[in-house]
N, C-alpha and C. Protein backbone atom coordinates (compact mmCIF):
# COMPACT_ATOMS: atom_id res chain seq x y z
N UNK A 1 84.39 110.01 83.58
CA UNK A 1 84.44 111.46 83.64
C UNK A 1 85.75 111.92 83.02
N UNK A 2 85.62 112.93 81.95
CA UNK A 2 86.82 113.73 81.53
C UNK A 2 87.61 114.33 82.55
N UNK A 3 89.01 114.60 82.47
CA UNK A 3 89.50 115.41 83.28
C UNK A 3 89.58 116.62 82.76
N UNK A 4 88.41 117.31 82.27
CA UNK A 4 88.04 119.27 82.72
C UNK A 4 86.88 118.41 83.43
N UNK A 5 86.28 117.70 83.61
CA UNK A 5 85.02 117.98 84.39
C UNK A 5 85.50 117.37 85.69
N UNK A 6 87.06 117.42 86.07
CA UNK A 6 86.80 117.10 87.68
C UNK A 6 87.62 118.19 88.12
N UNK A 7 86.75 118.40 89.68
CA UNK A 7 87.52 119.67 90.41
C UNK A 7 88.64 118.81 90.81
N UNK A 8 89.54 119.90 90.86
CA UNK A 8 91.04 119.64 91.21
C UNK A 8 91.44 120.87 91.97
N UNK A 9 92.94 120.37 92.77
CA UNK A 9 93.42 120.91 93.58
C UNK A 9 92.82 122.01 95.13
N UNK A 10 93.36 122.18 95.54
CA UNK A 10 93.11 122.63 96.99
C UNK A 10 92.52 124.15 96.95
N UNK A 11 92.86 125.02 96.06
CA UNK A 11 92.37 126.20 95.86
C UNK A 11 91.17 125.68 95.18
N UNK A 12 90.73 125.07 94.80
CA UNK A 12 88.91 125.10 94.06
C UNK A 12 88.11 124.54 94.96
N UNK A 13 88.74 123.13 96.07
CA UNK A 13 88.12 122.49 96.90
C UNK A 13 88.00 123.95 98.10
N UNK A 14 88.78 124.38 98.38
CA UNK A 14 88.98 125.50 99.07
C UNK A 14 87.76 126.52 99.22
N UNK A 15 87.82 127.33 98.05
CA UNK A 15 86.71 127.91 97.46
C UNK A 15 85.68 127.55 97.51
N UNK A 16 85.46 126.22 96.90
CA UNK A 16 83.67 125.78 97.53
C UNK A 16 83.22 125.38 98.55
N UNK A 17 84.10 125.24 99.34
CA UNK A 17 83.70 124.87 100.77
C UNK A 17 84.18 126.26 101.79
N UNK A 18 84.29 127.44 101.16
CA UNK A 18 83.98 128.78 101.87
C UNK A 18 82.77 129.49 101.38
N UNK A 19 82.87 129.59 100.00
CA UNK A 19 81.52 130.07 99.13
C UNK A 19 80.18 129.17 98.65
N UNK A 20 80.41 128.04 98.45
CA UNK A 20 79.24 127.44 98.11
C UNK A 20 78.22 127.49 99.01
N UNK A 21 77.33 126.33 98.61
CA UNK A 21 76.31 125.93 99.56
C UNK A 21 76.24 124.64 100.50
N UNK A 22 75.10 124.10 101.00
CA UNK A 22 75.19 122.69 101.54
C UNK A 22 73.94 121.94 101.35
N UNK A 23 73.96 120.83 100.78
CA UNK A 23 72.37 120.08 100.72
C UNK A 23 73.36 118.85 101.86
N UNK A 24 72.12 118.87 102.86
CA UNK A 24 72.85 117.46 103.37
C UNK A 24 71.42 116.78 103.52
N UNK A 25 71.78 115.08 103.27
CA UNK A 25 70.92 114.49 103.29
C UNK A 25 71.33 113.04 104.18
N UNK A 26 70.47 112.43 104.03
CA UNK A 26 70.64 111.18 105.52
C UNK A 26 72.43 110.27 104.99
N UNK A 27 72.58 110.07 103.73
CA UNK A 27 73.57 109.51 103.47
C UNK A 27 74.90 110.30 102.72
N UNK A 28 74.60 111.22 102.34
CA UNK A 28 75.51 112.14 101.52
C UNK A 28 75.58 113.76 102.12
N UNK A 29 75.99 114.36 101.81
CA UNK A 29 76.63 115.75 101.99
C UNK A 29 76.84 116.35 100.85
N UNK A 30 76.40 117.64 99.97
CA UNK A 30 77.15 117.53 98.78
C UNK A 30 77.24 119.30 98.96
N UNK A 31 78.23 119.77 98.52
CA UNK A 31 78.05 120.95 98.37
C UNK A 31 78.95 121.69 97.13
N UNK A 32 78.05 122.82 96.80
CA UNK A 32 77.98 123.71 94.99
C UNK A 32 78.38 124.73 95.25
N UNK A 33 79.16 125.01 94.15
CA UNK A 33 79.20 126.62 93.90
C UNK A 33 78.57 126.87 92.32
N UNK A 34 78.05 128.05 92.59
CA UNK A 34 77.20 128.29 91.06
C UNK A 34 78.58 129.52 90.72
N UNK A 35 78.81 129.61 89.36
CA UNK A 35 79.49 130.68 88.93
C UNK A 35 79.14 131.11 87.52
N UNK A 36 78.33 132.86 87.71
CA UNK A 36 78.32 133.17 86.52
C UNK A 36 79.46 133.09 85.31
N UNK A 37 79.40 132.53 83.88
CA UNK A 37 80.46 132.69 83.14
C UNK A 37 79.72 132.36 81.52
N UNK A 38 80.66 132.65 81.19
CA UNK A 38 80.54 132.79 79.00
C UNK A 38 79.42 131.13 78.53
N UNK A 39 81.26 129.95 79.48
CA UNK A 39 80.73 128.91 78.97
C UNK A 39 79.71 127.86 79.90
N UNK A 40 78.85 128.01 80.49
CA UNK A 40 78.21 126.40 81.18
C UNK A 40 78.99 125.53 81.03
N UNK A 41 79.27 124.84 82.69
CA UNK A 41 80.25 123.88 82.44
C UNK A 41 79.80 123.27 83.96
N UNK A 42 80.10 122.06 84.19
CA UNK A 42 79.69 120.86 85.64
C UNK A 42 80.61 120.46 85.79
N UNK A 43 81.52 120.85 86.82
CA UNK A 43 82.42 120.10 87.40
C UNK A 43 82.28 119.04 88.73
N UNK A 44 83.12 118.56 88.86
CA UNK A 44 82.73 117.70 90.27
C UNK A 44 83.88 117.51 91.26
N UNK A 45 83.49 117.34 92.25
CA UNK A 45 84.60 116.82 92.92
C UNK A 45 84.18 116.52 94.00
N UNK A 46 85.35 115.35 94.84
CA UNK A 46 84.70 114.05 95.54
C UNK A 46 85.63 114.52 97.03
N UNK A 47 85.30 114.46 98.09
CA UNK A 47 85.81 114.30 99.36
C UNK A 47 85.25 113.30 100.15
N UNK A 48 85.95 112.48 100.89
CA UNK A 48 85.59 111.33 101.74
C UNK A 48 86.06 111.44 103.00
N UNK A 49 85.44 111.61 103.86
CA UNK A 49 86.12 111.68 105.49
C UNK A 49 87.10 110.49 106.12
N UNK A 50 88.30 110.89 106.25
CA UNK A 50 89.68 110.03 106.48
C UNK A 50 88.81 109.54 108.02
N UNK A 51 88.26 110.03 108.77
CA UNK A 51 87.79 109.79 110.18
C UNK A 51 86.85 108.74 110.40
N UNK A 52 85.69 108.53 109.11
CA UNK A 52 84.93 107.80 108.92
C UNK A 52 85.21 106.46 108.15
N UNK A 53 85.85 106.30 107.31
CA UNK A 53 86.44 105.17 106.47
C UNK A 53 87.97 105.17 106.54
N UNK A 54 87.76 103.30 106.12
CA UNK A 54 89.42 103.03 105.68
C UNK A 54 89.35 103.91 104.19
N UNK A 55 90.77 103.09 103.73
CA UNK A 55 90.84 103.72 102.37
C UNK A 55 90.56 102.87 101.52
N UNK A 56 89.82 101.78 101.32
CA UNK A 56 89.42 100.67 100.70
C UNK A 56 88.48 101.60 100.26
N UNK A 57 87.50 101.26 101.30
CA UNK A 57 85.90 101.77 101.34
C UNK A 57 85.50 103.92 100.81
N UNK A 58 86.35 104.09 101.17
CA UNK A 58 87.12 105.70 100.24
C UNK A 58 87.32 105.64 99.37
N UNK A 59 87.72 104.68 98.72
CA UNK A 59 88.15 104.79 97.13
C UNK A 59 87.00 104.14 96.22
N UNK A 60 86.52 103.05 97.36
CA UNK A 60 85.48 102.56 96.19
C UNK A 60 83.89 103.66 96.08
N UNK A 61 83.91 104.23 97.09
CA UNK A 61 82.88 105.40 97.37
C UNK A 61 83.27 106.62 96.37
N UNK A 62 84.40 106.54 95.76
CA UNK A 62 84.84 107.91 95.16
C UNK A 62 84.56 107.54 93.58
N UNK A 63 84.59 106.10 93.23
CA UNK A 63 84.60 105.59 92.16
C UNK A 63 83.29 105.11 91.67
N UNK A 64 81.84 104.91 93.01
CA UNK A 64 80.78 104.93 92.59
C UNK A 64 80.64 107.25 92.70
N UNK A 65 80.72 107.54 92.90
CA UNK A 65 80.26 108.95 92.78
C UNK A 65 80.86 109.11 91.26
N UNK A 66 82.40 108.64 90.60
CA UNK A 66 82.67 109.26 89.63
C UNK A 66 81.38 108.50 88.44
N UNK A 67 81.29 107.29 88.47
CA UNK A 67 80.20 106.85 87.93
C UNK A 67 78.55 107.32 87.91
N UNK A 68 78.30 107.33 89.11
CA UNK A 68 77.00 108.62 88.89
C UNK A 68 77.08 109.54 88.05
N UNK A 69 78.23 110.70 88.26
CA UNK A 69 78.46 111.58 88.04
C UNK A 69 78.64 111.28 85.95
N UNK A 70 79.38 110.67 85.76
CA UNK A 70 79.44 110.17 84.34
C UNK A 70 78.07 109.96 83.49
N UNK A 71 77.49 109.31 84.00
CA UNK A 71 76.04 108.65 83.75
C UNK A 71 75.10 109.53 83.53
């Protein structure tokens, strides 16, 4: 994945997790924001629950999503 196509920083994670939506499903959680604009564009971005995993298993979970996400 390029870095314009990943969400970054705390004001965008922020934002979509006040405005977006939520699909939750038996293994994942994912949630969108749609935004009208000029150019179409897919960004992404990855959160992993510090409560639920070490950081082994966090990082390698963040690195199969960036791969989906690429693909």
């Amino acid at each position: 994945m390029r870095r314009e196509g990943t969400l970054r920083g705390h004001e965008s994670f922020d934002r979509v997790f006040s405005e977006g939506r939520r699909v939750a499903g038996t293994l994942i959680h994912c949630m969108y924001l749609l935004e009208a604009s000029d150019q179409p564009s897919l960004r992404a971005g990855y959160a992993v629950s510090h409560a639920k995993y070490h950081a082994v298993r966090r990082n390698r979970l963040r690195r199969l999503m960036r791969e989906a996400f690429r693909l």
